[in-house]
PDB file of N, CA and C in Angstrom:
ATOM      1  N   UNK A   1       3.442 -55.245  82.571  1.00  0.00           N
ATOM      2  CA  UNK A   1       3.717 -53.830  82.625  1.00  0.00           C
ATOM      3  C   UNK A   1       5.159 -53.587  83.065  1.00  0.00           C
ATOM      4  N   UNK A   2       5.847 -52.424  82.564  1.00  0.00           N
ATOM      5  CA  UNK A   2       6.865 -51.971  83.169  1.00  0.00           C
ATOM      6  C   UNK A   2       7.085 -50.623  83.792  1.00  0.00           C
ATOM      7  N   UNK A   3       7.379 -50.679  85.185  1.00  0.00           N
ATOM      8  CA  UNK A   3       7.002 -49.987  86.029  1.00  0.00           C
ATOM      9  C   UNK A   3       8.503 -49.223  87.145  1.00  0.00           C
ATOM     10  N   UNK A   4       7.990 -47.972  86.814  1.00  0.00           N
ATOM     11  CA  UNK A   4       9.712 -47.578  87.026  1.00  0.00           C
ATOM     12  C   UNK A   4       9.392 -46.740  88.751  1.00  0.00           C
ATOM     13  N   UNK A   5       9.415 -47.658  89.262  1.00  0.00           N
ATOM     14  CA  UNK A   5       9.461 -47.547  91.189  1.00  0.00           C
ATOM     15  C   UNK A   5      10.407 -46.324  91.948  1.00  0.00           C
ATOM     16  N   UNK A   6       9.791 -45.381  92.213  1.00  0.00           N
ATOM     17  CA  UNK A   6      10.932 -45.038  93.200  1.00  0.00           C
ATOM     18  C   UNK A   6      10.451 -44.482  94.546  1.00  0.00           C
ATOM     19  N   UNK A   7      11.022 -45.138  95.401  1.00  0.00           N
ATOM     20  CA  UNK A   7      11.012 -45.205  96.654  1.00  0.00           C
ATOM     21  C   UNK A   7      12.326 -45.492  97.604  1.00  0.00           C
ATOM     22  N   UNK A   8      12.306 -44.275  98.524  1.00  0.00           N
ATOM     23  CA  UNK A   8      13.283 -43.958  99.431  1.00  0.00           C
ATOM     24  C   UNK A   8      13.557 -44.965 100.280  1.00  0.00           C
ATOM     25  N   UNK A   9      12.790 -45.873 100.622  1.00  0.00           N
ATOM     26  CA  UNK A   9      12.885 -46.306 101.811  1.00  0.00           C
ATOM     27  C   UNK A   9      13.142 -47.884 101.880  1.00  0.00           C
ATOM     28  N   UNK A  10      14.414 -48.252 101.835  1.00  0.00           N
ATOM     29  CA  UNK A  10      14.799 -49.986 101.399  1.00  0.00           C
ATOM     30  C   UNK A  10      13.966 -50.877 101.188  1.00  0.00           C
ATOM     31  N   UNK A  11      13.533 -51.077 102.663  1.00  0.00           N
ATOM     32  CA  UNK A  11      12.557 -52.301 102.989  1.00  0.00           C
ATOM     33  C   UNK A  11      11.211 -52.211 101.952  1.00  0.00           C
ATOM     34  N   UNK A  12      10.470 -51.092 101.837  1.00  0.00           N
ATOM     35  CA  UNK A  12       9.405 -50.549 101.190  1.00  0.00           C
ATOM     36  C   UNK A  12       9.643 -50.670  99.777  1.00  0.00           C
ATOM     37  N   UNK A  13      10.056 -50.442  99.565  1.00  0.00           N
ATOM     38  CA  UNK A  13      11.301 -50.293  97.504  1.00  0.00           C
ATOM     39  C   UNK A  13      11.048 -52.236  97.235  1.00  0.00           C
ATOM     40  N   UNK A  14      12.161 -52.436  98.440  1.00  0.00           N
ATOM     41  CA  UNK A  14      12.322 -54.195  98.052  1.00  0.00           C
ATOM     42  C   UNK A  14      10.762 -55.038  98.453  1.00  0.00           C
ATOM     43  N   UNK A  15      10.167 -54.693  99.274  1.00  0.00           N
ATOM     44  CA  UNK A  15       8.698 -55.548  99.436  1.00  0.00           C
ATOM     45  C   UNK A  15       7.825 -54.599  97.771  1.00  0.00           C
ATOM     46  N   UNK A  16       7.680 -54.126  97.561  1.00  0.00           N
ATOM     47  CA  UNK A  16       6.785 -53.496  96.426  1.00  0.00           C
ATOM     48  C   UNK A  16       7.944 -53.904  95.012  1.00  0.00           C
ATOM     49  N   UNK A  17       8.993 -53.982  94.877  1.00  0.00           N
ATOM     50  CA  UNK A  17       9.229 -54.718  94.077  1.00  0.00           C
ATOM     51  C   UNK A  17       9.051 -56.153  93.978  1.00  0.00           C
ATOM     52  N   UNK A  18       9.120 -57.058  95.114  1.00  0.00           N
ATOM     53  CA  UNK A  18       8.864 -58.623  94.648  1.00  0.00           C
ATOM     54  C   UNK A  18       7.386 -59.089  94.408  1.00  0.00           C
ATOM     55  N   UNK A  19       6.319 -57.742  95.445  1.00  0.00           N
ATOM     56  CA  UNK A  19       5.152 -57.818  94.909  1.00  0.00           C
ATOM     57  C   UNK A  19       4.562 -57.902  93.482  1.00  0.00           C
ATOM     58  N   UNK A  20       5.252 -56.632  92.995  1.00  0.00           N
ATOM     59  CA  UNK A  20       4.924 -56.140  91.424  1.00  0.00           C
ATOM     60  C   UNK A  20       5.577 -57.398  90.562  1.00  0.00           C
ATOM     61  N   UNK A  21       6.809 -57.716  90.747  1.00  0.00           N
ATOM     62  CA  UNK A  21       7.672 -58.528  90.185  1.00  0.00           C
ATOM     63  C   UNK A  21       6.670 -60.349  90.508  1.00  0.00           C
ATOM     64  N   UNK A  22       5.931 -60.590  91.158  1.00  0.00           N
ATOM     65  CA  UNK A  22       5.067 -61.857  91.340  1.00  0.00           C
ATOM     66  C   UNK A  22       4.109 -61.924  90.500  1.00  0.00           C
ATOM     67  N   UNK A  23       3.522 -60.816  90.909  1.00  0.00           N
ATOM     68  CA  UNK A  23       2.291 -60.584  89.643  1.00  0.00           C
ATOM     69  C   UNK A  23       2.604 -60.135  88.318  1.00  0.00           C
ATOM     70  N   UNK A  24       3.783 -60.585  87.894  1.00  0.00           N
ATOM     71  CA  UNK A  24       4.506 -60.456  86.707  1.00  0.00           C
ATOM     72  C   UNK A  24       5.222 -59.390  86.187  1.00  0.00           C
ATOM     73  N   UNK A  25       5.278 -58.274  86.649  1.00  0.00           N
ATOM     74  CA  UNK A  25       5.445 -56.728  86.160  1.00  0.00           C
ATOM     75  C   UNK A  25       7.287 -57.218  86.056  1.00  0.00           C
ATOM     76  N   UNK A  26       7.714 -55.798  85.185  1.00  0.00           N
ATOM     77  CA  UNK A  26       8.897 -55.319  85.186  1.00  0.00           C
ATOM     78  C   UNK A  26       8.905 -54.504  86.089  1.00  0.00           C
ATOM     79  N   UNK A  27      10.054 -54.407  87.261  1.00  0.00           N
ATOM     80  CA  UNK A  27      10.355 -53.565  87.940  1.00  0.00           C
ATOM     81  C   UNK A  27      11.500 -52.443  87.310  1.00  0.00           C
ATOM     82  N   UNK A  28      11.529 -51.305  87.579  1.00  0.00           N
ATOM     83  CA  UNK A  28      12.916 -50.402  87.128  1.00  0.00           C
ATOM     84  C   UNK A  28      13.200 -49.522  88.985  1.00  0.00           C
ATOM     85  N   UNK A  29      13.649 -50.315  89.276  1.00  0.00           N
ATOM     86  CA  UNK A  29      13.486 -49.768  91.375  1.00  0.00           C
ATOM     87  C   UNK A  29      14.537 -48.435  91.491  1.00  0.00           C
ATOM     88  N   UNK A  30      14.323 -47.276  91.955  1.00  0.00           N
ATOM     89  CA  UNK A  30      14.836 -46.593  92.514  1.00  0.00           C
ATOM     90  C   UNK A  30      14.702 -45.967  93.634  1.00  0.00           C
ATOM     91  N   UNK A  31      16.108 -45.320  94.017  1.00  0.00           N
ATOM     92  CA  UNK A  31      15.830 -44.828  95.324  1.00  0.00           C
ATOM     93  C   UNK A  31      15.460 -43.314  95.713  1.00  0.00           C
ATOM     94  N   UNK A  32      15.484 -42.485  94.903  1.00  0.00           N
ATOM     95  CA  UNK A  32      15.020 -41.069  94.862  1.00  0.00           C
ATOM     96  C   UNK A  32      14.706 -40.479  93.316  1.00  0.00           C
ATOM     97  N   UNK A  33      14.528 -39.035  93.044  1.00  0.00           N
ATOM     98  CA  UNK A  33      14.362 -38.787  92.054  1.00  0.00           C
ATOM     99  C   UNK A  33      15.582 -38.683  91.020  1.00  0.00           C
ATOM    100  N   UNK A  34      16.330 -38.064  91.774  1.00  0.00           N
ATOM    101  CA  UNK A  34      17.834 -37.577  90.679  1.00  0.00           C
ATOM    102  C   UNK A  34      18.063 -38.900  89.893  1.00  0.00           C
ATOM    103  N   UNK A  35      18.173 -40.332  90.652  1.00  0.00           N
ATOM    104  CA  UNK A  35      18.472 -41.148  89.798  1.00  0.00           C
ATOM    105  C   UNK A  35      17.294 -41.589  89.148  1.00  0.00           C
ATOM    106  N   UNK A  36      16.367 -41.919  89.662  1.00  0.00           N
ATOM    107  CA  UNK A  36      15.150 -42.118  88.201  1.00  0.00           C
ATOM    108  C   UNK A  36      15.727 -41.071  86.776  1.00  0.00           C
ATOM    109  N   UNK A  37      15.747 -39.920  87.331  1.00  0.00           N
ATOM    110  CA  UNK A  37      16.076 -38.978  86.164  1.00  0.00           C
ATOM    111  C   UNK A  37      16.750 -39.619  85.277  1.00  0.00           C
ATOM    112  N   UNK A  38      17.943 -39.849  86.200  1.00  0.00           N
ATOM    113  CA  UNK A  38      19.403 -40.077  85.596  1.00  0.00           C
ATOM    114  C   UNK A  38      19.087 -41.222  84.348  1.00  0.00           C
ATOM    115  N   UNK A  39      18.113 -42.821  84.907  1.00  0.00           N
ATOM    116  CA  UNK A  39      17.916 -43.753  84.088  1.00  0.00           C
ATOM    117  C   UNK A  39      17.387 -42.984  83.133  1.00  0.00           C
ATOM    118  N   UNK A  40      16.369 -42.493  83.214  1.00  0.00           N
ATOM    119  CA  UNK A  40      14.954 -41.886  82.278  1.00  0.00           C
ATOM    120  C   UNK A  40      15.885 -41.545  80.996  1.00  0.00           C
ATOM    121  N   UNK A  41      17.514 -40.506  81.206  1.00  0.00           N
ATOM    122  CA  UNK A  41      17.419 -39.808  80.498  1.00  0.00           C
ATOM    123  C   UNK A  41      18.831 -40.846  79.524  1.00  0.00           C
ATOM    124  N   UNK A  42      18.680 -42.184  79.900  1.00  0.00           N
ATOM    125  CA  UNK A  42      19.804 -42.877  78.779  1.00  0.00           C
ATOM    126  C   UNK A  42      18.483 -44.050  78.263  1.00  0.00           C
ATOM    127  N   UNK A  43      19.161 -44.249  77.341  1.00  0.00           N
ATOM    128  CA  UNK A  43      18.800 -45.171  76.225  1.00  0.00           C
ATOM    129  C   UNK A  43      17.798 -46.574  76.594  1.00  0.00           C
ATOM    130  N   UNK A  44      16.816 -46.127  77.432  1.00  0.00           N
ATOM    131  CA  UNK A  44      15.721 -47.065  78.126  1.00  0.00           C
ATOM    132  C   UNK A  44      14.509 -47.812  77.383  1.00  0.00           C
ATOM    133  N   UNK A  45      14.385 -48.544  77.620  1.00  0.00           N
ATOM    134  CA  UNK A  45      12.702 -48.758  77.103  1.00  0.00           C
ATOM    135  C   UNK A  45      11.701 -48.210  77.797  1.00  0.00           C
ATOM    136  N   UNK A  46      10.676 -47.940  77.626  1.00  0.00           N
ATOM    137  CA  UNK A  46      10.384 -46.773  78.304  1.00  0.00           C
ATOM    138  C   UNK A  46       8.794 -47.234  79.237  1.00  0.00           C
ATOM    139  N   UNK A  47       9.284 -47.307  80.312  1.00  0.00           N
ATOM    140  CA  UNK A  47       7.997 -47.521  81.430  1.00  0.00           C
ATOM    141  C   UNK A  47       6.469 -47.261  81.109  1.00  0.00           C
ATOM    142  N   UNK A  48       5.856 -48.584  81.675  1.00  0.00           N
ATOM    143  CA  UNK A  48       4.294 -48.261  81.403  1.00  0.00           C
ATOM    144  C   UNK A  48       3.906 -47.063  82.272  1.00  0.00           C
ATOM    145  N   UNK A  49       4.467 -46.997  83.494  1.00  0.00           N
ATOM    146  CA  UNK A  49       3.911 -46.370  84.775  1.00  0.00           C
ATOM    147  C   UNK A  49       4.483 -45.884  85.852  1.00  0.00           C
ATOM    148  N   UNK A  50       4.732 -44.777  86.550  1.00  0.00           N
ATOM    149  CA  UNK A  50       5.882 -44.242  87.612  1.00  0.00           C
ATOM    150  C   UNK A  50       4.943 -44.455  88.684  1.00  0.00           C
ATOM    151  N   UNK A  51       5.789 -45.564  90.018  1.00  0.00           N
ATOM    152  CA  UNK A  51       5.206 -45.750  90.879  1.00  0.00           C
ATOM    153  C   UNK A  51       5.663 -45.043  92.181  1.00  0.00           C
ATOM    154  N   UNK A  52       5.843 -44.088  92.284  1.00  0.00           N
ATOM    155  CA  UNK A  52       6.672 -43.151  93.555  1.00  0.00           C
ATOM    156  C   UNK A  52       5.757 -42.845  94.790  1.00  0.00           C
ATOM    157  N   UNK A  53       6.917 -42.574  95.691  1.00  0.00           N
ATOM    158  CA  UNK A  53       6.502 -42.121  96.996  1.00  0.00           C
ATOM    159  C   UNK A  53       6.137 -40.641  96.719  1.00  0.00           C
ATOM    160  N   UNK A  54       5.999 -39.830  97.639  1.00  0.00           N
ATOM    161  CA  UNK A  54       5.531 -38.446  97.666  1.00  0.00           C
ATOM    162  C   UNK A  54       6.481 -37.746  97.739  1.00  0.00           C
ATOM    163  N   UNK A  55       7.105 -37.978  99.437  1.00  0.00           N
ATOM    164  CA  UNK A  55       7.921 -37.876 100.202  1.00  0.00           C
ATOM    165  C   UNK A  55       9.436 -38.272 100.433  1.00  0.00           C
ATOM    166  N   UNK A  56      10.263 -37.830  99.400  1.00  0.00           N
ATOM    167  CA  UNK A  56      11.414 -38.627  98.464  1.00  0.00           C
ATOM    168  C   UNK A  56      12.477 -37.989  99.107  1.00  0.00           C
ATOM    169  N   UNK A  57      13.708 -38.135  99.654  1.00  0.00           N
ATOM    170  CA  UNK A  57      14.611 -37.506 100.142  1.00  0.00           C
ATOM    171  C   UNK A  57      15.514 -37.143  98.111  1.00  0.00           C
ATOM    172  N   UNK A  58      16.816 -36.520  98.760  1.00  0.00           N
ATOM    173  CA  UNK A  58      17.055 -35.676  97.317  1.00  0.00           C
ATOM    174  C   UNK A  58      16.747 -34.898  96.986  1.00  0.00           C
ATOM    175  N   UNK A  59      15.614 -33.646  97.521  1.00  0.00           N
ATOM    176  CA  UNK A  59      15.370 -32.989  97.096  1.00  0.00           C
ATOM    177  C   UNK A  59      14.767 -32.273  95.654  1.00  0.00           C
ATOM    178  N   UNK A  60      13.838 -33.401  95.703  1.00  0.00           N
ATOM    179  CA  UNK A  60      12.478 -33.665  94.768  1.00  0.00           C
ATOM    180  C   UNK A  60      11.745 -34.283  94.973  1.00  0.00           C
ATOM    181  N   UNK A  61      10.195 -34.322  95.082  1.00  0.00           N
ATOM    182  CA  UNK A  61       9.260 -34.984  95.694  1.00  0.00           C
ATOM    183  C   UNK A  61       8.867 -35.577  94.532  1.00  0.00           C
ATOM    184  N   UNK A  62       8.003 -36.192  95.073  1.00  0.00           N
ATOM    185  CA  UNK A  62       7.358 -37.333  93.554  1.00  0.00           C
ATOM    186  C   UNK A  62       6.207 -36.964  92.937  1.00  0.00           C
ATOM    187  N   UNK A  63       5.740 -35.845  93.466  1.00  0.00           N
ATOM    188  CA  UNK A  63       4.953 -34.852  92.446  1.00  0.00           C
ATOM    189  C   UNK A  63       5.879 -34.016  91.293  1.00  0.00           C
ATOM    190  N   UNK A  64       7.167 -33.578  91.833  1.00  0.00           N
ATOM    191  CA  UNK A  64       7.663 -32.796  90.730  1.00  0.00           C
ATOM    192  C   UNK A  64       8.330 -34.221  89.854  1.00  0.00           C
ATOM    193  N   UNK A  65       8.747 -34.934  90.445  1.00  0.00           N
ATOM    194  CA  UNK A  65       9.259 -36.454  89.776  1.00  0.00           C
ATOM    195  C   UNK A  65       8.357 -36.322  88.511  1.00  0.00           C
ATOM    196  N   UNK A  66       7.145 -36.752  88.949  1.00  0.00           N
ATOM    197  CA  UNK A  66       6.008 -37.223  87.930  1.00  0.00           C
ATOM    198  C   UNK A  66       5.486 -35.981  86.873  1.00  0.00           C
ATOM    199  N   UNK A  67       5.933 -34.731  87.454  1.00  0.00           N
ATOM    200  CA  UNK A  67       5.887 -33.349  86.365  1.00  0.00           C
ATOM    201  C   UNK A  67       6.558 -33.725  85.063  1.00  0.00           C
ATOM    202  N   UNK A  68       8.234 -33.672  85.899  1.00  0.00           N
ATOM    203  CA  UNK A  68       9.287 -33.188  85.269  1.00  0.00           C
ATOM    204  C   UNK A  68       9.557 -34.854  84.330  1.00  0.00           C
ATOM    205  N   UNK A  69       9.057 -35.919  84.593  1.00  0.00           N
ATOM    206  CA  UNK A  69       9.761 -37.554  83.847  1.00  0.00           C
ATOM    207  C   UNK A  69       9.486 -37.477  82.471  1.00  0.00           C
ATOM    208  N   UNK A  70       8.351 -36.938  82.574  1.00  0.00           N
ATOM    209  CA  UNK A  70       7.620 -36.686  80.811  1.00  0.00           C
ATOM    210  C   UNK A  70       8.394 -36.124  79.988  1.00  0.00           C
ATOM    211  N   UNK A  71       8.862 -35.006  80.377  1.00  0.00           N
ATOM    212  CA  UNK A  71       9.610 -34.042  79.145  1.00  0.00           C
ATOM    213  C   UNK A  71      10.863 -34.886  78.976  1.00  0.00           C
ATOM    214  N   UNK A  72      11.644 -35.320  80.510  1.00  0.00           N
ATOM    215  CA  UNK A  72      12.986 -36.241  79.668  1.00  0.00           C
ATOM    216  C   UNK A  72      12.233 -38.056  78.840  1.00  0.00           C
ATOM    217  N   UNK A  73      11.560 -38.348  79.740  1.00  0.00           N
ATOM    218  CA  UNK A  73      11.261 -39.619  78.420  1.00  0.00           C
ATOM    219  C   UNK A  73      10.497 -39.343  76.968  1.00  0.00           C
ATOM    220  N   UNK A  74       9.796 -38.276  76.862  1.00  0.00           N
ATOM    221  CA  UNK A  74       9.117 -37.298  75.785  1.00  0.00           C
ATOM    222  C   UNK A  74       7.585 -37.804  75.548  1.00  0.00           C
ATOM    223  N   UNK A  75       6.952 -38.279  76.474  1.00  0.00           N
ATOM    224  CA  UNK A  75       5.632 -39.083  76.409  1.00  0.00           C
ATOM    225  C   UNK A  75       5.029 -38.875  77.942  1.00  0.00           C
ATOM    226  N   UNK A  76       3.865 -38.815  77.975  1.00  0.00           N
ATOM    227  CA  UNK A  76       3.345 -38.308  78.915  1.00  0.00           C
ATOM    228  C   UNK A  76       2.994 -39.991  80.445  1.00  0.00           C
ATOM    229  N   UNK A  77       3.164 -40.201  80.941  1.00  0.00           N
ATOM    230  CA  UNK A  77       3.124 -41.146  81.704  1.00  0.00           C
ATOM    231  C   UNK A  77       2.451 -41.478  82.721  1.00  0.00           C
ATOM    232  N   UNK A  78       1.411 -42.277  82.754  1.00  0.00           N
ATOM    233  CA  UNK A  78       0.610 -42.609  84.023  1.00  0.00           C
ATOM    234  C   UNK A  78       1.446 -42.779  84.888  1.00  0.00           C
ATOM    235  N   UNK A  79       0.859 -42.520  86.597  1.00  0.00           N
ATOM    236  CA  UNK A  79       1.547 -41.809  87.601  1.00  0.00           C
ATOM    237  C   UNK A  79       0.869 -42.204  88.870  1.00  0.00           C
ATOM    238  N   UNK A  80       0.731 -43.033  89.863  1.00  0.00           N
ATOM    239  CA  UNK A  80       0.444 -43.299  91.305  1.00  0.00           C
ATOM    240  C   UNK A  80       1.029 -42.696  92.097  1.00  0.00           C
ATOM    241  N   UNK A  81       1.252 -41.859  93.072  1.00  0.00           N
ATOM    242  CA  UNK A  81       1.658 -41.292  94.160  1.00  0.00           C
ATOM    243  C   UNK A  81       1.720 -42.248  95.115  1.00  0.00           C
ATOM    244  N   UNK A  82       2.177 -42.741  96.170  1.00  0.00           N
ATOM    245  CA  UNK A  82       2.193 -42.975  97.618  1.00  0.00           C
ATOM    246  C   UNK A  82       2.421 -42.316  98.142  1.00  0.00           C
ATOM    247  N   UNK A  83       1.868 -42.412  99.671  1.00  0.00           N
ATOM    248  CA  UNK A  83       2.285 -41.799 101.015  1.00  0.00           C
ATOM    249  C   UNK A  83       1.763 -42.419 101.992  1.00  0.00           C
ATOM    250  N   UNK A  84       2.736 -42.180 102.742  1.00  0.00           N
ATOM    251  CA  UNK A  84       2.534 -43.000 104.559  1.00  0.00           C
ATOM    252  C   UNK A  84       1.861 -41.898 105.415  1.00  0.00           C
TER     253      UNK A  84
END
């Protein structure tokens, strides 16, 4: 699977990427929403699955993340939430 991560918080981002990345996955790791956007909206292959926090500094949470990713990648996208 390829799995486009975003999470605020270093340590958390880098342990859930080498996890996903063991059990074979593609990681796409970010650190808030604006830049997920930013990837989403150039010339990508396009993620099985958005794995985000809730609670995202930047000023977008990972509910509107997981709204708004669809219309820029143009396909609707399975979606996990976290929260601490």
């Amino acid at each position: 699977m390829r799995i486009l991560l975003v999470e605020d918080e270093e340590p958390l981002r880098d342990l859930l990427t080498e996890v996903l990345t063991t059990e074979g996955h593609t990681v796409i790791a970010k650190s808030n929403a604006p830049e997920a956007m930013a990837w989403a909206s150039g010339d990508v292959a396009l993620p099985d699955l958005l794995l985000t926090d809730f609670d995202l500094r930047g000023g977008i949470n990972g509910l509107a993340l997981a709204y708004d990713l669809p219309d820029v990648l143009g396909q609707p996208l399975p979606t996990i939430i976290l929260s601490g």
